[in-house]
Protein backbone atom coordinates (compact mmCIF):
# COMPACT_ATOMS: atom_id res chain seq x y z
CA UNK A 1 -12.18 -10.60 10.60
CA UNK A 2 -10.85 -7.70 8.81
CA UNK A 3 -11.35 -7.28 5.04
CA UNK A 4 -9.02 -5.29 2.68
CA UNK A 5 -10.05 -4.37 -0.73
CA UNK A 6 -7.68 -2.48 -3.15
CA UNK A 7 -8.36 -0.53 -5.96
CA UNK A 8 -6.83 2.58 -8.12
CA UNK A 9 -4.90 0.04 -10.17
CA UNK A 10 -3.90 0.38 -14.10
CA UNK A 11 -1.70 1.17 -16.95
CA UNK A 12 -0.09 4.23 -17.20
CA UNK A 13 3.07 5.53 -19.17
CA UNK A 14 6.03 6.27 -17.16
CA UNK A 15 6.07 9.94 -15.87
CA UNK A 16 2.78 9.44 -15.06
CA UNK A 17 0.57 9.07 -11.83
CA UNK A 18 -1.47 7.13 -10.01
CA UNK A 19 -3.25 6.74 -6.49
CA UNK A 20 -4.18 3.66 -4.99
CA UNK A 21 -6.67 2.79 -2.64
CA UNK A 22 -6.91 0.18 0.44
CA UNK A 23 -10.67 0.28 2.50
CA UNK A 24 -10.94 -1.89 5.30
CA UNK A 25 -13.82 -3.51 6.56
CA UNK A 26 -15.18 -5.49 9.34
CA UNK A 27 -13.84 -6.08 12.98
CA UNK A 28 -11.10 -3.02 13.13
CA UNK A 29 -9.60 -2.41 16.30
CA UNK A 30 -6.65 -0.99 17.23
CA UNK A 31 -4.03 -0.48 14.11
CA UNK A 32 -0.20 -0.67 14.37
CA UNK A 33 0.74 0.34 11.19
CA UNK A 34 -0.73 0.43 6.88
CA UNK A 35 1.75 -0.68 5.20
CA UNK A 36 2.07 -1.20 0.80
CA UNK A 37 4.11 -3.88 -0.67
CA UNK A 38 4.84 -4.69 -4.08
CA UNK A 39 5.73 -8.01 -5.42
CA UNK A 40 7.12 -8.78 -8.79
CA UNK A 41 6.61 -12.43 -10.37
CA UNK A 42 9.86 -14.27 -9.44
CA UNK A 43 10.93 -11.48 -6.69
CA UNK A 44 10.29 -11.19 -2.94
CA UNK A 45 7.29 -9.21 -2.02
CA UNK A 46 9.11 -5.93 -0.87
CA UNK A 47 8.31 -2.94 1.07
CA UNK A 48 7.02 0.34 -0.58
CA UNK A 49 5.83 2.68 1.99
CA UNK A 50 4.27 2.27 5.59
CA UNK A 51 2.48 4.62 7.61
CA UNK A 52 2.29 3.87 11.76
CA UNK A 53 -0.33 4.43 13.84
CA UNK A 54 1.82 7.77 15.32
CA UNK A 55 1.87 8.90 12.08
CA UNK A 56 5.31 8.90 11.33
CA UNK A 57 5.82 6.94 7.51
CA UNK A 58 8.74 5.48 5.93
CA UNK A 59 9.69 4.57 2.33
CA UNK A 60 12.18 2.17 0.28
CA UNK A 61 15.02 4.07 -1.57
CA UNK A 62 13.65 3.55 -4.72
CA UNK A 63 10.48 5.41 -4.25
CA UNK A 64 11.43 8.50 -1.79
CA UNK A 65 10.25 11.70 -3.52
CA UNK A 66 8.06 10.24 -5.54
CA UNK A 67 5.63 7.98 -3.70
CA UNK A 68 3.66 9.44 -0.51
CA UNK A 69 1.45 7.39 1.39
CA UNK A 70 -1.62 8.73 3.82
CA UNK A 71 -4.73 7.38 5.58
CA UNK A 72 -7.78 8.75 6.70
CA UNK A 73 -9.48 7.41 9.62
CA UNK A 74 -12.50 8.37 8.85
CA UNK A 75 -13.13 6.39 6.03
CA UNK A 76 -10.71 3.74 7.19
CA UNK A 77 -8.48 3.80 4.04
CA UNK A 78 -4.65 4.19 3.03
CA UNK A 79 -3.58 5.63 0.06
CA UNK A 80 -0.59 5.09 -1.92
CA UNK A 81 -0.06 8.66 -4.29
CA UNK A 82 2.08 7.63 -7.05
CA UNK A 83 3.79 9.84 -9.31
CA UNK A 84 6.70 10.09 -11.86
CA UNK A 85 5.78 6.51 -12.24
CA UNK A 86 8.61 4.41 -13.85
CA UNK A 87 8.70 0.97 -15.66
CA UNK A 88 10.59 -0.59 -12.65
CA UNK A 89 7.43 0.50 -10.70
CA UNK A 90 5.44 -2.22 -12.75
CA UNK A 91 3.81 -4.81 -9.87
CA UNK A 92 1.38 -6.12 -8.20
CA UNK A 93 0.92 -4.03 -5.04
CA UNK A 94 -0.60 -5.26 -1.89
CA UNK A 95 -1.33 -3.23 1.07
CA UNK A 96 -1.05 -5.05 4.35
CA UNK A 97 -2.95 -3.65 7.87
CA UNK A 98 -1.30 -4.88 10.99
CA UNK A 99 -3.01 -4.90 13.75
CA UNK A 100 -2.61 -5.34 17.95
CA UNK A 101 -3.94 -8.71 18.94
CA UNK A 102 -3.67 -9.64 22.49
CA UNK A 103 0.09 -9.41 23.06
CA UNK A 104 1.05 -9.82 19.80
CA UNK A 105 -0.25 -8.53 16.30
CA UNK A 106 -2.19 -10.07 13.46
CA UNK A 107 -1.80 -8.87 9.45
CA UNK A 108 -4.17 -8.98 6.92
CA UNK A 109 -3.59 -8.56 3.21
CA UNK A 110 -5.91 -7.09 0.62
CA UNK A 111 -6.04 -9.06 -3.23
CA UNK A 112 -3.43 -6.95 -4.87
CA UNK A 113 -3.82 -4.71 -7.51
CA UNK A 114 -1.43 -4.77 -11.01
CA UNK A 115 0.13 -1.45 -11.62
CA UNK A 116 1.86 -1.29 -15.08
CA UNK A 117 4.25 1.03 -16.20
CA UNK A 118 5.02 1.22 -19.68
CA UNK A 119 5.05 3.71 -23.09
């Protein structure tokens, strides 16, 4: 078992910044990719950034530029550095470790953390 907990979470006011942690714990073996989602109530969770094992990252439209996402092994955490923060930013944000498993892979999902955007 693999346990995700989030944190780095809050209110800012648009413009603003904000970095958010994901540590993992527990039975980690090999990772496929760190990815961040963000889900909005009455909206599909959706993709923010993701970060693969290689190294290479990608990034929805709507955050390119702005957004950069990182990891460091060591401590077994992603990071999600938000800035220029904007009130369409406001979610819940989830980040979501996928990992090998046999042939296949296996995901697991931290608690979310609310990220509000607003004057």
């Amino acid at each position: 078992q693999v346990q995700l907990v989030e944190s780095g979470g809050g209110l800012v006011q648009p413009g603003g910044s904000l970095r958010l942690s994901c540590t993992a714990s527990g039975s980690i073996f090999s990772i496929n990719a760190m990815v961040w989602y963000r889900q909005v109530p009455g909206k599909e969770r959706e993709l923010v950034a993701g970060i693969h094992s290689s190294g290479s990252t990608n990034y929805a439209d709507s955050v390119k530029g702005r957004f950069t996402i990182s990891r460091d092994n060591a401590k077994n955490t992603v990071y999600l550095q938000m800035n220029s923060l904007k009130p369409d930013d406001t979610a819940v944000y989830y980040c979501n470790w996928n990992l090998h498993y046999g042939s296949g892979f296996i995901d697991y999902w931290g608690q979310g953390t609310q990220v509000t955007v607003s004057p």
